[in-house]
PDB file of N, CA and C in Angstrom:
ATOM      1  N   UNK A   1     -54.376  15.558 -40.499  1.00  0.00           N
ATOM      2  CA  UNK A   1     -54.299  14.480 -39.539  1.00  0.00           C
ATOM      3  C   UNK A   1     -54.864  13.216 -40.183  1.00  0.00           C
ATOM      4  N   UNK A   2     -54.260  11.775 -39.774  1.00  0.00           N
ATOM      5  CA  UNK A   2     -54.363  10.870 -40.383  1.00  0.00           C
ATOM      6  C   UNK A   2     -55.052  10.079 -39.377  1.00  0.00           C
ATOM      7  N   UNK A   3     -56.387   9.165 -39.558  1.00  0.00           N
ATOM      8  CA  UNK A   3     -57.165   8.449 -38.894  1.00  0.00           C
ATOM      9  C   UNK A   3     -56.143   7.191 -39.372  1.00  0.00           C
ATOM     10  N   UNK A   4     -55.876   6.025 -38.371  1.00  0.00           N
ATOM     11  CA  UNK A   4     -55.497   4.676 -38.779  1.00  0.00           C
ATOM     12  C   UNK A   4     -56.070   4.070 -37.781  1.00  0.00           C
ATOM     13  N   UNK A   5     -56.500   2.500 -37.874  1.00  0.00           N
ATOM     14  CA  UNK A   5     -57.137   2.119 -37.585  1.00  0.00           C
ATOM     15  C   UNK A   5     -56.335   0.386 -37.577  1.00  0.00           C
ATOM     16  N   UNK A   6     -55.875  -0.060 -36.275  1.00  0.00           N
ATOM     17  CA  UNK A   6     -55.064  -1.559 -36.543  1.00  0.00           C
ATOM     18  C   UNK A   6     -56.531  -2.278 -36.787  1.00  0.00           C
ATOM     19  N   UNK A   7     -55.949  -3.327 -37.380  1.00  0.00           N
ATOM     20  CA  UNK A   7     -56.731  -4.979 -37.335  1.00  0.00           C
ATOM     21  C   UNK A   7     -56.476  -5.548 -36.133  1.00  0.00           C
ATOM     22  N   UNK A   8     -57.878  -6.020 -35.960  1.00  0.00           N
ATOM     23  CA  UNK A   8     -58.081  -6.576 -34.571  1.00  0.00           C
ATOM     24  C   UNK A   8     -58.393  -8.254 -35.540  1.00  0.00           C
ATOM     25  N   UNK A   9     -57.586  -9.001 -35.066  1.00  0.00           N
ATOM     26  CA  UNK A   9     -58.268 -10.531 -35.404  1.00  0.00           C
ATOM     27  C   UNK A   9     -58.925 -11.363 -34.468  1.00  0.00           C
ATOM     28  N   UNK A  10     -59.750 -12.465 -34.813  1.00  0.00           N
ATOM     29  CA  UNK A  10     -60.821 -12.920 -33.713  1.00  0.00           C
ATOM     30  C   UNK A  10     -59.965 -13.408 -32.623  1.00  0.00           C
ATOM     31  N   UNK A  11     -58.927 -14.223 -33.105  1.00  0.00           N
ATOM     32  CA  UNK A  11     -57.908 -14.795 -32.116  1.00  0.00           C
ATOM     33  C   UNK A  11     -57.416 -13.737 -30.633  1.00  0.00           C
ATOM     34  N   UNK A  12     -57.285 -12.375 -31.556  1.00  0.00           N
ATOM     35  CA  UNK A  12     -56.561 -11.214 -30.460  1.00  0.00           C
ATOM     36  C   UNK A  12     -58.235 -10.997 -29.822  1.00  0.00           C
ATOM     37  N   UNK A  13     -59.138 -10.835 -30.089  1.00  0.00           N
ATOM     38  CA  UNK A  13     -59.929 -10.323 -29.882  1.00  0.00           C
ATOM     39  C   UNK A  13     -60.495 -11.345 -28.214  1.00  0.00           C
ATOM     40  N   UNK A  14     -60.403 -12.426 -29.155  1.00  0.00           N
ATOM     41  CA  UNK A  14     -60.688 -13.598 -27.514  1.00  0.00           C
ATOM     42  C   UNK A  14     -59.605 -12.954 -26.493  1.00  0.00           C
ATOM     43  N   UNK A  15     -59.031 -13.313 -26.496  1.00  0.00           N
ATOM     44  CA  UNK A  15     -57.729 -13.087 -25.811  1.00  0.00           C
ATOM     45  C   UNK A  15     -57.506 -12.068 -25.108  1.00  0.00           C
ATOM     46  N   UNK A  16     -58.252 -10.690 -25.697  1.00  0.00           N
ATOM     47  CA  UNK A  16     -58.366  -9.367 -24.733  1.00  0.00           C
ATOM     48  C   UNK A  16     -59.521  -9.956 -23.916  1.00  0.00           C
ATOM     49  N   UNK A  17     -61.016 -10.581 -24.423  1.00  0.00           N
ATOM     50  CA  UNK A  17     -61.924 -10.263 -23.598  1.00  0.00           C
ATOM     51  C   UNK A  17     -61.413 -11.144 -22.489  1.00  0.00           C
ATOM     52  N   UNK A  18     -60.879 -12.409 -22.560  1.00  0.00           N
ATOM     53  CA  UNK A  18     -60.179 -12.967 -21.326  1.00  0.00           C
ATOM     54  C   UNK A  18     -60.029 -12.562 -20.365  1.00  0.00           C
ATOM     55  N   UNK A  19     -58.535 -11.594 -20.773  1.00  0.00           N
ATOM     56  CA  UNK A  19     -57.739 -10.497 -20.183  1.00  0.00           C
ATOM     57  C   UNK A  19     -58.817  -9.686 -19.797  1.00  0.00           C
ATOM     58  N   UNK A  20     -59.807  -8.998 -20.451  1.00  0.00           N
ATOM     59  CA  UNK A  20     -60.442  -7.793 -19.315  1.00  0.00           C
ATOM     60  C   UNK A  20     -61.445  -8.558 -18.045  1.00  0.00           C
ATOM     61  N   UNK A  21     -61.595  -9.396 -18.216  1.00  0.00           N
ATOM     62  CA  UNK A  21     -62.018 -10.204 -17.247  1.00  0.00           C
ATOM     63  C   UNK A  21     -61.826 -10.037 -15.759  1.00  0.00           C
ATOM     64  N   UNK A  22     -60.538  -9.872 -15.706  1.00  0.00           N
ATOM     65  CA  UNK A  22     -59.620 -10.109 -14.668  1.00  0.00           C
ATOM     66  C   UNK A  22     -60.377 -11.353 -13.830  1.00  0.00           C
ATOM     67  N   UNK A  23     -60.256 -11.229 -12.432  1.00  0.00           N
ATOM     68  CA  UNK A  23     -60.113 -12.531 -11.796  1.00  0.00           C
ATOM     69  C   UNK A  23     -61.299 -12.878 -11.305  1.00  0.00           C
ATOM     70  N   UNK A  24     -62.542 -12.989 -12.237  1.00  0.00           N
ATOM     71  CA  UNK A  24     -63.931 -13.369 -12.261  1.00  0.00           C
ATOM     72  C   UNK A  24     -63.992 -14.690 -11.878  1.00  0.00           C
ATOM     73  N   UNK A  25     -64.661 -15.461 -11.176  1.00  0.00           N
ATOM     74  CA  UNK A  25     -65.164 -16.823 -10.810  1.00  0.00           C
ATOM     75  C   UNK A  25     -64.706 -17.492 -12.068  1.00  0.00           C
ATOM     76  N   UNK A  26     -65.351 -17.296 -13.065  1.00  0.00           N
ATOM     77  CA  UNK A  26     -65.521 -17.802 -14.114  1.00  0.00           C
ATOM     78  C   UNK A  26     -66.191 -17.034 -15.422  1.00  0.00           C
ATOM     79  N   UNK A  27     -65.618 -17.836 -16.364  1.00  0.00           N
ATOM     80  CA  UNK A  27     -65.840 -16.651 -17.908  1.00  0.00           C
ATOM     81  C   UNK A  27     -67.036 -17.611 -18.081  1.00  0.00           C
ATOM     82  N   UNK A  28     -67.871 -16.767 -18.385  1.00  0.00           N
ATOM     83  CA  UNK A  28     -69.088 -17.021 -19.332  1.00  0.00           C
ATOM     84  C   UNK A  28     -69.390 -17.036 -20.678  1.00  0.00           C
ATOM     85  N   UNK A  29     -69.014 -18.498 -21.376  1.00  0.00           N
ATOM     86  CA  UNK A  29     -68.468 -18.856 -22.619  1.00  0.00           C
ATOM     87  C   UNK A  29     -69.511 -18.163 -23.332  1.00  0.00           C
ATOM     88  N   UNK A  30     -70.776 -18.377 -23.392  1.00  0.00           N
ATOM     89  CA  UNK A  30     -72.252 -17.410 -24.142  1.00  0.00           C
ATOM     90  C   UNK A  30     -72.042 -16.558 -24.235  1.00  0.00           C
ATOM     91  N   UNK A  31     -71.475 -15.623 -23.039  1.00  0.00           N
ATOM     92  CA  UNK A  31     -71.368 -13.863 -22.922  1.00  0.00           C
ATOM     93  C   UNK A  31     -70.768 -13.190 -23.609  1.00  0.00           C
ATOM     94  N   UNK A  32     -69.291 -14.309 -23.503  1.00  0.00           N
ATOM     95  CA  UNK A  32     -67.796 -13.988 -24.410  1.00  0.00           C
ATOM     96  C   UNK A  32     -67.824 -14.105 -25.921  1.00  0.00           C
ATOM     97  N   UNK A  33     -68.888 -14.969 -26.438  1.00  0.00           N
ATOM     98  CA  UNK A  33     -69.344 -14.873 -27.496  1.00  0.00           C
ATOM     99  C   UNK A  33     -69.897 -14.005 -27.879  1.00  0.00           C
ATOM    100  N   UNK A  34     -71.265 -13.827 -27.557  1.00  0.00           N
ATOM    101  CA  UNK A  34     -72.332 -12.450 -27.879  1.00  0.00           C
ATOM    102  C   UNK A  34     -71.136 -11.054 -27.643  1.00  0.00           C
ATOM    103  N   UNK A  35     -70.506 -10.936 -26.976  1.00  0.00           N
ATOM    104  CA  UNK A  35     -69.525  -9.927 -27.050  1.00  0.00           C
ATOM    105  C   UNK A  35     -68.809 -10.167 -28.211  1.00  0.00           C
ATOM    106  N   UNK A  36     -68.295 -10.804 -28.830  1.00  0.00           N
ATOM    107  CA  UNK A  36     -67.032 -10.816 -29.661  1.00  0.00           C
ATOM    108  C   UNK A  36     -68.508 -10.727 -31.141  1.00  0.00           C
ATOM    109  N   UNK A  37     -69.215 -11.403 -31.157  1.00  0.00           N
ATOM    110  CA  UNK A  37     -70.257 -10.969 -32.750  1.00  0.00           C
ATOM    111  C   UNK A  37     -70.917  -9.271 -32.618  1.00  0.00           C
ATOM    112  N   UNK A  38     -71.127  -8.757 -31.254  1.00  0.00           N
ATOM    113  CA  UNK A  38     -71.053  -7.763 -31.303  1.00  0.00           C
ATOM    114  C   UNK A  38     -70.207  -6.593 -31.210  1.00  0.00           C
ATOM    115  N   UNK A  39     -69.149  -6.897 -30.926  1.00  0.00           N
ATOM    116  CA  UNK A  39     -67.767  -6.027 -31.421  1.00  0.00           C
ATOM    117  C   UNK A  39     -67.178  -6.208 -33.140  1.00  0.00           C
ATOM    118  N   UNK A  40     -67.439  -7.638 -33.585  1.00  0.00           N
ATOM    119  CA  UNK A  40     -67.033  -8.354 -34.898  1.00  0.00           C
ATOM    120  C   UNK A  40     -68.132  -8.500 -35.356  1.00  0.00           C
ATOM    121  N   UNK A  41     -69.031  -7.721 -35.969  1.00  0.00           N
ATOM    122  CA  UNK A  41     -69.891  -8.644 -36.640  1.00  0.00           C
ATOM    123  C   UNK A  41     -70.158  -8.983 -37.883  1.00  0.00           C
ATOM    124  N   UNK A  42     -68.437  -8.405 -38.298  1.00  0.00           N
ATOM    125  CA  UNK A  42     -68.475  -9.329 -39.906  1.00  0.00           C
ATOM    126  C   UNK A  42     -67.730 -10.414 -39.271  1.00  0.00           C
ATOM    127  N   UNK A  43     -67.311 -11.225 -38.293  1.00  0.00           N
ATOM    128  CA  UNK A  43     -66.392 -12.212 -38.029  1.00  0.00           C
ATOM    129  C   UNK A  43     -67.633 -13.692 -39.029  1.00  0.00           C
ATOM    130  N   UNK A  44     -66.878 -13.875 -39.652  1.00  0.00           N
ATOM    131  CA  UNK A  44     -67.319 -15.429 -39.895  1.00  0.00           C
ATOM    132  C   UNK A  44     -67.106 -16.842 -39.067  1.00  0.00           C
ATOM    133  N   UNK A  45     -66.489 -17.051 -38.056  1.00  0.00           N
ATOM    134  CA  UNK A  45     -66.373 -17.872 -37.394  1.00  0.00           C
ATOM    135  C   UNK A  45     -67.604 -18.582 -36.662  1.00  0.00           C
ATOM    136  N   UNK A  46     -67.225 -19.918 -36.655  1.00  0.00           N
ATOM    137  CA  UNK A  46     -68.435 -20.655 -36.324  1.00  0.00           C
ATOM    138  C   UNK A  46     -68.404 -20.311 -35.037  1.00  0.00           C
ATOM    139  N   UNK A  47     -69.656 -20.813 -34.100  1.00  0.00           N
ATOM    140  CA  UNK A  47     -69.757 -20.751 -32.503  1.00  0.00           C
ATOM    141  C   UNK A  47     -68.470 -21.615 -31.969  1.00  0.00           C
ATOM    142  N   UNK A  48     -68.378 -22.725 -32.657  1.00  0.00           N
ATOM    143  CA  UNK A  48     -67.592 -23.606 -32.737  1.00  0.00           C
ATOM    144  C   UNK A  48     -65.896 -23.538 -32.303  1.00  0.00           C
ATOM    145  N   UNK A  49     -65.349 -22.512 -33.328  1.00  0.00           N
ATOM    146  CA  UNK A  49     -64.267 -22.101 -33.313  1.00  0.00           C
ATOM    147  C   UNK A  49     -64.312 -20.997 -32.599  1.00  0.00           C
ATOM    148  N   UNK A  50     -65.044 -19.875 -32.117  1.00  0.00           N
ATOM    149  CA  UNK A  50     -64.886 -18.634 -31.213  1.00  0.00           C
ATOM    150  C   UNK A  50     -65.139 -19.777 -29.458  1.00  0.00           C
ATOM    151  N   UNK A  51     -65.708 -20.763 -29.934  1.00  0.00           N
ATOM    152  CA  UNK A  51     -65.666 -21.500 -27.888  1.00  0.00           C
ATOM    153  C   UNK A  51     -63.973 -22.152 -27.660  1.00  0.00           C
ATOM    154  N   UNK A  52     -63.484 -22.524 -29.010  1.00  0.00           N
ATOM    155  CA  UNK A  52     -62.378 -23.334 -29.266  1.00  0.00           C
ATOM    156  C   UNK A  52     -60.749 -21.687 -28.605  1.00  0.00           C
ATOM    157  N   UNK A  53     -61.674 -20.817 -29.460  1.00  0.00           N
ATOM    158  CA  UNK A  53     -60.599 -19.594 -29.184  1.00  0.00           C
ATOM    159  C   UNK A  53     -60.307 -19.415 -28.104  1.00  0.00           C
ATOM    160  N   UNK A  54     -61.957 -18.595 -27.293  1.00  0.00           N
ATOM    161  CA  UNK A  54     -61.444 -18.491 -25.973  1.00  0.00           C
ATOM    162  C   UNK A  54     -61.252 -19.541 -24.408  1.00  0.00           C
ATOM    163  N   UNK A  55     -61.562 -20.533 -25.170  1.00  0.00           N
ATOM    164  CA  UNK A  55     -61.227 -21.826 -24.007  1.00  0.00           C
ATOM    165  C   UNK A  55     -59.178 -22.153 -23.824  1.00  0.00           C
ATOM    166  N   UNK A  56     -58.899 -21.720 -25.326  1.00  0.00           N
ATOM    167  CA  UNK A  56     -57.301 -21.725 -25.214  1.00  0.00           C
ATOM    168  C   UNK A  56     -57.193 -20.355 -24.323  1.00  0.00           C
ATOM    169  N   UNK A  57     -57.421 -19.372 -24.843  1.00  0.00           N
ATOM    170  CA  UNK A  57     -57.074 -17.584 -24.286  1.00  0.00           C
ATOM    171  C   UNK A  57     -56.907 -17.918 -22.817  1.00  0.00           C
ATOM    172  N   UNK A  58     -58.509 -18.924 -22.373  1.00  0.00           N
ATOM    173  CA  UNK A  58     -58.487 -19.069 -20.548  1.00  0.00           C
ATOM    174  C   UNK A  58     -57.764 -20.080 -20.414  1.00  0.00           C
ATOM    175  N   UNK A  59     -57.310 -20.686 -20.779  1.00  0.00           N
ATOM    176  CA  UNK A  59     -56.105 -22.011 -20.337  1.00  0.00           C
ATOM    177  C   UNK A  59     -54.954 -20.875 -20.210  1.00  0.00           C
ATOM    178  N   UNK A  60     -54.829 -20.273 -21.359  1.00  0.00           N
ATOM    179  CA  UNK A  60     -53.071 -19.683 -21.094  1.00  0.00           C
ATOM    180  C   UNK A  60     -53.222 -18.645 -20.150  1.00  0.00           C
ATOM    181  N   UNK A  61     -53.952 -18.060 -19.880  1.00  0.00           N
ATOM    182  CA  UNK A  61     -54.280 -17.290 -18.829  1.00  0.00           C
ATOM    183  C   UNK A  61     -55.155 -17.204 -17.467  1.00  0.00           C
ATOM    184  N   UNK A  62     -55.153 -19.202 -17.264  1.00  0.00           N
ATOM    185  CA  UNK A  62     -56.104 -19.947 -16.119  1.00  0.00           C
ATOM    186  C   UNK A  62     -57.150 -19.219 -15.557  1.00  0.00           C
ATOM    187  N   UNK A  63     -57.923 -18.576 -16.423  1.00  0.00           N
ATOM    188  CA  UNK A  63     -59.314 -18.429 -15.717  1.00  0.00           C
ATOM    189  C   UNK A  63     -60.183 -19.536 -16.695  1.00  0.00           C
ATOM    190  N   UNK A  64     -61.239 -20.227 -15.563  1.00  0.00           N
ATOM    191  CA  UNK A  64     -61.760 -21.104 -15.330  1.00  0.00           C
ATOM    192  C   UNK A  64     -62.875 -20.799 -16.449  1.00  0.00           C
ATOM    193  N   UNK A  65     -63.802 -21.348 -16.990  1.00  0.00           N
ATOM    194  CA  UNK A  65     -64.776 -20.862 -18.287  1.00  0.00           C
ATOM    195  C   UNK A  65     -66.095 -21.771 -18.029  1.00  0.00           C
ATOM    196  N   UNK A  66     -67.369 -21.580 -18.181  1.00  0.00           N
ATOM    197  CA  UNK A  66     -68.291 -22.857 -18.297  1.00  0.00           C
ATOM    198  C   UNK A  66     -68.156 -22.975 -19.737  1.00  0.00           C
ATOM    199  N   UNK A  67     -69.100 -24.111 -20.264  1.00  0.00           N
ATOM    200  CA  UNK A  67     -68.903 -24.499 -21.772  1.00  0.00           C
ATOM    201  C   UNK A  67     -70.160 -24.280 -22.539  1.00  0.00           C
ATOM    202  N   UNK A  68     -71.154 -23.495 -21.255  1.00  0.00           N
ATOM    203  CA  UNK A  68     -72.396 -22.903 -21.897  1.00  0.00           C
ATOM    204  C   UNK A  68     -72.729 -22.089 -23.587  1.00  0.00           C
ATOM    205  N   UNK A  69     -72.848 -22.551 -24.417  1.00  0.00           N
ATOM    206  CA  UNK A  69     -72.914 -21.698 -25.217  1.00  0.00           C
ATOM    207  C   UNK A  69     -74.582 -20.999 -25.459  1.00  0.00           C
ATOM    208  N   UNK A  70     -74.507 -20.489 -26.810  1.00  0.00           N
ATOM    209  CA  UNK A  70     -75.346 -20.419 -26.966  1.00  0.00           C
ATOM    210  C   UNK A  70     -76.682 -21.155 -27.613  1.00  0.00           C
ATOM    211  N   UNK A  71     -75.719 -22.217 -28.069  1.00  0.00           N
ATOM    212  CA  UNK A  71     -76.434 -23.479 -28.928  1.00  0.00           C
ATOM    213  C   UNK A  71     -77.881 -23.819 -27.403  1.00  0.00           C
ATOM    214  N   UNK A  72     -77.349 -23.633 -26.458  1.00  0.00           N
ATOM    215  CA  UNK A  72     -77.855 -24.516 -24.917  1.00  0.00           C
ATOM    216  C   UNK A  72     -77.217 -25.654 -24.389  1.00  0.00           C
ATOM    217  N   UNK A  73     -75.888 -25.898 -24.929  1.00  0.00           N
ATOM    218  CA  UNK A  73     -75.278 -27.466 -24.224  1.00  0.00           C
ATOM    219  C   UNK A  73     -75.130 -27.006 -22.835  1.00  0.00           C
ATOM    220  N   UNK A  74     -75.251 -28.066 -21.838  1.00  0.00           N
ATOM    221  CA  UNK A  74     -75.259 -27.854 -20.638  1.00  0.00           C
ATOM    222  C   UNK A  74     -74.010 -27.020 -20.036  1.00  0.00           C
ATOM    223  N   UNK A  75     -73.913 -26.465 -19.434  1.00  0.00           N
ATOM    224  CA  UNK A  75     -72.527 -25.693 -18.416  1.00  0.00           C
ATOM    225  C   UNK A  75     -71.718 -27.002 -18.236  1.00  0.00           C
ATOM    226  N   UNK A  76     -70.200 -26.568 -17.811  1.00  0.00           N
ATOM    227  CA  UNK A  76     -69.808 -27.388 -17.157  1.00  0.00           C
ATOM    228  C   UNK A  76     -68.506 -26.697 -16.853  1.00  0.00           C
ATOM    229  N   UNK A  77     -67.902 -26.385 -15.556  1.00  0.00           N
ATOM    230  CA  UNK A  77     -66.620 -25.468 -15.642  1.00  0.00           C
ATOM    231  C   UNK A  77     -65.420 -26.508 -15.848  1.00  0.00           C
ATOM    232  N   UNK A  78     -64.588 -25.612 -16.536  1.00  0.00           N
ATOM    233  CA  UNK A  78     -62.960 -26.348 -16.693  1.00  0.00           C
ATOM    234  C   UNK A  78     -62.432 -25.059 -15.711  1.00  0.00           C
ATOM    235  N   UNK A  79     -60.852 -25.684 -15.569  1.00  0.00           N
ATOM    236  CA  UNK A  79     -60.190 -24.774 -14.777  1.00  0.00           C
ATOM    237  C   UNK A  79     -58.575 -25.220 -15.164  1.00  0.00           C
TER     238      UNK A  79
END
């Protein structure tokens, strides 16, 4: 028996946690992070580009996000 194993990329990876979300108030941009370095934690991506990822993931799939990261910039929801 043969173990295989797909590639998950950070892009797909936003994009599921979105999706498992389902129809939450709002995504918690910090949370969605600390989730994705702890599922990825060889991902090299800045905070930068993983807030940039899943702020598109919740546009194409309109759930609403604050912009809290983990840096501490203030909240602020989009929708």
């Amino acid at each position: 028996m043969t173990n295989s194993f797909h590639t998950v990329t950070v892009e797909k990876a936003a994009e599921a946690y979105v999706l498992s979300r389902g129809r939450v108030r709002f995504l918690s941009m910090a949370q969605a992070i600390r989730t994705i370095r702890t599922l990825m934690s060889a991902c090299k991506a800045t905070e930068r580009e993983l807030e940039e990822l899943l702020a598109a993931a919740s546009f194409v799939h309109a759930c609403p996000f604050d912009t809290k990261t983990a840096d501490g910039v203030e909240p602020r929801l989009h929708s």
